[in-house]
Protein backbone atom coordinates (compact mmCIF):
# COMPACT_ATOMS: atom_id res chain seq x y z
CA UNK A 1 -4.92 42.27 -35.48
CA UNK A 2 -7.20 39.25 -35.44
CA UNK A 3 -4.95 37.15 -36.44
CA UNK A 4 -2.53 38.03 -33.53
CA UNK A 5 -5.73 37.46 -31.37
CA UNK A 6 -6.60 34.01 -32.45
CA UNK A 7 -2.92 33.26 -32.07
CA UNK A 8 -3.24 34.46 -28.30
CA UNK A 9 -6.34 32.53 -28.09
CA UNK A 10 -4.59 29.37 -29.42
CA UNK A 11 -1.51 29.98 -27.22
CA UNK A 12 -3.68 30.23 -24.20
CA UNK A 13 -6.10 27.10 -24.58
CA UNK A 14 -2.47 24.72 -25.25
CA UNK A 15 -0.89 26.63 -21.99
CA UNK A 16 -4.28 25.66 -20.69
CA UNK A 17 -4.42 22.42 -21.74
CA UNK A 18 -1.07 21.28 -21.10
CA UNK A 19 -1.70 22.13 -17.79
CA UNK A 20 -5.28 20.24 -16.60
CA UNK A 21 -5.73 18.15 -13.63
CA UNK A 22 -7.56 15.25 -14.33
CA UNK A 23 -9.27 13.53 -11.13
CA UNK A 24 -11.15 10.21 -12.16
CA UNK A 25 -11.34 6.54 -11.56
CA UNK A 26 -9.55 4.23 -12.89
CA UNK A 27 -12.16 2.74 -15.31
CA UNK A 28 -12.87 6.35 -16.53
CA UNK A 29 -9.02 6.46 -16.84
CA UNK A 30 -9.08 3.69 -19.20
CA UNK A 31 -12.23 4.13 -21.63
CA UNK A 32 -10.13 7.69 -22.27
CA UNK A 33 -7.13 5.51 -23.32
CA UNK A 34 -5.34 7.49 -20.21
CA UNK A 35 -4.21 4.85 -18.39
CA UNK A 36 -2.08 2.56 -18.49
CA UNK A 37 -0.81 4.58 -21.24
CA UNK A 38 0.20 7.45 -18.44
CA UNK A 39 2.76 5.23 -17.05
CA UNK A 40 5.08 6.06 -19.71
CA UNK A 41 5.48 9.36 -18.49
CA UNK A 42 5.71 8.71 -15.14
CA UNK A 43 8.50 6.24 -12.72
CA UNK A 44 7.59 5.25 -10.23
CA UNK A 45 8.45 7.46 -7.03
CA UNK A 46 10.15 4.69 -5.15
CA UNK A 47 10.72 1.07 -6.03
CA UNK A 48 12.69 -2.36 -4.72
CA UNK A 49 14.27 -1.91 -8.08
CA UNK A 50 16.38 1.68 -7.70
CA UNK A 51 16.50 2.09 -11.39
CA UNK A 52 12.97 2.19 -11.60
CA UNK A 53 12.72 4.63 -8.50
CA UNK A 54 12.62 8.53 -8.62
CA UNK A 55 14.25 8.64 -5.23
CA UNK A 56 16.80 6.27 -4.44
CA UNK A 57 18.65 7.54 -0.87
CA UNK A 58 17.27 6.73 1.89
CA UNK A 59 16.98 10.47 2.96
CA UNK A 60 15.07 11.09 -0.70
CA UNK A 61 12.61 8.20 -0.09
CA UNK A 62 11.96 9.22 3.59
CA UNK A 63 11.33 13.15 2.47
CA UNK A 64 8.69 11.58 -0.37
CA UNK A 65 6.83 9.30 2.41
CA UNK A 66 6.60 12.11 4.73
CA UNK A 67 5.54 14.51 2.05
CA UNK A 68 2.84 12.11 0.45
CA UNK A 69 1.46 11.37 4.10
CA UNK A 70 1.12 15.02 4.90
CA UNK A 71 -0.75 15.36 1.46
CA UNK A 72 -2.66 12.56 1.92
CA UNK A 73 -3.58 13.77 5.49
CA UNK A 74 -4.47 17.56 4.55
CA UNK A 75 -6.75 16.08 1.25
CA UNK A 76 -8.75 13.95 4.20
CA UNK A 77 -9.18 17.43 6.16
CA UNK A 78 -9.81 19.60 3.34
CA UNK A 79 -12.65 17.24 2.36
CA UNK A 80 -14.20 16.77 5.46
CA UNK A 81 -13.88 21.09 6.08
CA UNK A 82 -15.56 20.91 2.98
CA UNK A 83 -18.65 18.85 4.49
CA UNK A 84 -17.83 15.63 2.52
CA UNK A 85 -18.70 13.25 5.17
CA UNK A 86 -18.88 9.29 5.22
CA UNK A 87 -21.05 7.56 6.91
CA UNK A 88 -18.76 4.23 8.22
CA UNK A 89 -14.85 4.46 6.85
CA UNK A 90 -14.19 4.45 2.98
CA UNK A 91 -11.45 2.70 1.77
CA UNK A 92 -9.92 3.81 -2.00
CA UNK A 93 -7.00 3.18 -3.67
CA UNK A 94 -5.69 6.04 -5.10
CA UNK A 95 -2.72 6.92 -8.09
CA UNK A 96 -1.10 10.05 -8.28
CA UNK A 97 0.95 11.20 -11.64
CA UNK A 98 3.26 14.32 -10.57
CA UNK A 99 5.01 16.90 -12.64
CA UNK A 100 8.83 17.12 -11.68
CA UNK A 101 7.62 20.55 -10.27
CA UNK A 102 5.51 18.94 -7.79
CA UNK A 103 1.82 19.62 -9.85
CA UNK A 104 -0.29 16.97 -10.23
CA UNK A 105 -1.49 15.97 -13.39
CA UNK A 106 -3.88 12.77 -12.88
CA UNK A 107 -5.30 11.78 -9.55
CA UNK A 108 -7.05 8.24 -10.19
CA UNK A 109 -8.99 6.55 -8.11
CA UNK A 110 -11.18 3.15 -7.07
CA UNK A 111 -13.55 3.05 -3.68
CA UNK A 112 -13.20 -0.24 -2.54
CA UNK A 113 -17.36 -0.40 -2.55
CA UNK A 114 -19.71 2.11 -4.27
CA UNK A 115 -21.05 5.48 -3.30
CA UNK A 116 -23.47 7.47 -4.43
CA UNK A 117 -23.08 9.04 -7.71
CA UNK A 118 -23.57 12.82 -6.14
CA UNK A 119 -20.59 11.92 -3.15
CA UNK A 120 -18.48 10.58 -5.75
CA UNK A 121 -19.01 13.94 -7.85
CA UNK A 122 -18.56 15.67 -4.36
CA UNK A 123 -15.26 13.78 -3.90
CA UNK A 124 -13.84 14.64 -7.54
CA UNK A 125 -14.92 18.19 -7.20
CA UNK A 126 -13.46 18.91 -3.89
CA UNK A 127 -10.07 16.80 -5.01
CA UNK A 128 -9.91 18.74 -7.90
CA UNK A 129 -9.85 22.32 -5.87
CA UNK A 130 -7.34 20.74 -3.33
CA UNK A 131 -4.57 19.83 -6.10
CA UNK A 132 -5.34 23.23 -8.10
CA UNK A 133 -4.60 24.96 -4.76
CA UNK A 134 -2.08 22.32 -3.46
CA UNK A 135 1.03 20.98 -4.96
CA UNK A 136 2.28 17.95 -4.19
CA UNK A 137 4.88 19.71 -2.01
CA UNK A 138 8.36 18.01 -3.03
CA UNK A 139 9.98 18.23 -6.51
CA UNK A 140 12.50 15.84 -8.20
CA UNK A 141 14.57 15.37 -11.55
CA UNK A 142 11.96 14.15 -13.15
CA UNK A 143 7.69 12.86 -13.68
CA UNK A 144 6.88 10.50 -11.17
CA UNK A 145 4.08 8.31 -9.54
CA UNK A 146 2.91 7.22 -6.44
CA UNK A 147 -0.45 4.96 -5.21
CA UNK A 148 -1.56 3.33 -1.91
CA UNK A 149 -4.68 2.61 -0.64
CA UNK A 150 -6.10 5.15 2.12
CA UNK A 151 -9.05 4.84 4.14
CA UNK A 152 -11.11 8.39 4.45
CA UNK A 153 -12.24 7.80 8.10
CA UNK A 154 -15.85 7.97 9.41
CA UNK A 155 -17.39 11.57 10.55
CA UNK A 156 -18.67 11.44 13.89
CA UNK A 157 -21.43 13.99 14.21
């Protein structure tokens, strides 16, 4: 009997594992080894170069830029529902590793200027809740990337 419950335990702290979201910056990202080495997992979700490219037809590439915007788009309202407010526009550039299924894995990110330390915990703890509720809403044959820069607009009071 125990041993079939540490074996349960075990089982359910891999599944667990396996299965973490990691939201950080980039720098973070690299003193934990995670990235670059993360690109090996990942292609990139569309490229000049096709064989590079998750999505390749014009009708593929078009769905992924319309889904990405829309995720983009409902992150920026979830956070600002979710009082995180800025006080003039915030520009980031932001990295997102995706499971073929559509869950994200790593969300990585770099404000083009600093912010407080407890917004930027804000920020990871509210981006964190939005991907564990939210997947990325497309799937595809395979791991794949995508990154841009997005500005999180100023809150008018």
């Amino acid at each position: 009997m125990k041993s079939t419950c540490l074996l349960l335990v075990l089982v359910c702290f891999s599944v667990f594992s396996l299965s973490a979201q990691e939201v950080m910056q980039f720098e973070k990202a690299k003193e934990k080894g995670i990235y670059p080495a993360v690109e090996e997992n990942y292609k990139s979700a569309v490229h000049a170069d096709s064989t590079k490219a998750v999505f390749v037809t014009e009708a593929d590439i078009n769905k992924h830029i319309q889904t990405y915007q829309k995720f983009i788009q409902g992150l920026g309202h979830f956070l600002q529902e979710k009082g995180l407010e800025w006080e003039e526009s915030m520009h980031c550039f932001n990295r997102i590793y995706i499971n073929a299924n559509g869950t994200i894995e790593y969300f990585l990110y770099q404000f083009k200027r600093d912010i407080p330390l407890e917004k930027e915990e804000k920020f990871i703890t509210l981006v964190k809740e939005y991907i564990k509720a939210n997947k990325f809403g497309i799937t595809a044959p395979e791991n794949f990337s995508q990154c841009s820069p997005v500005v999180y607009p100023k809150v008018i009071k």
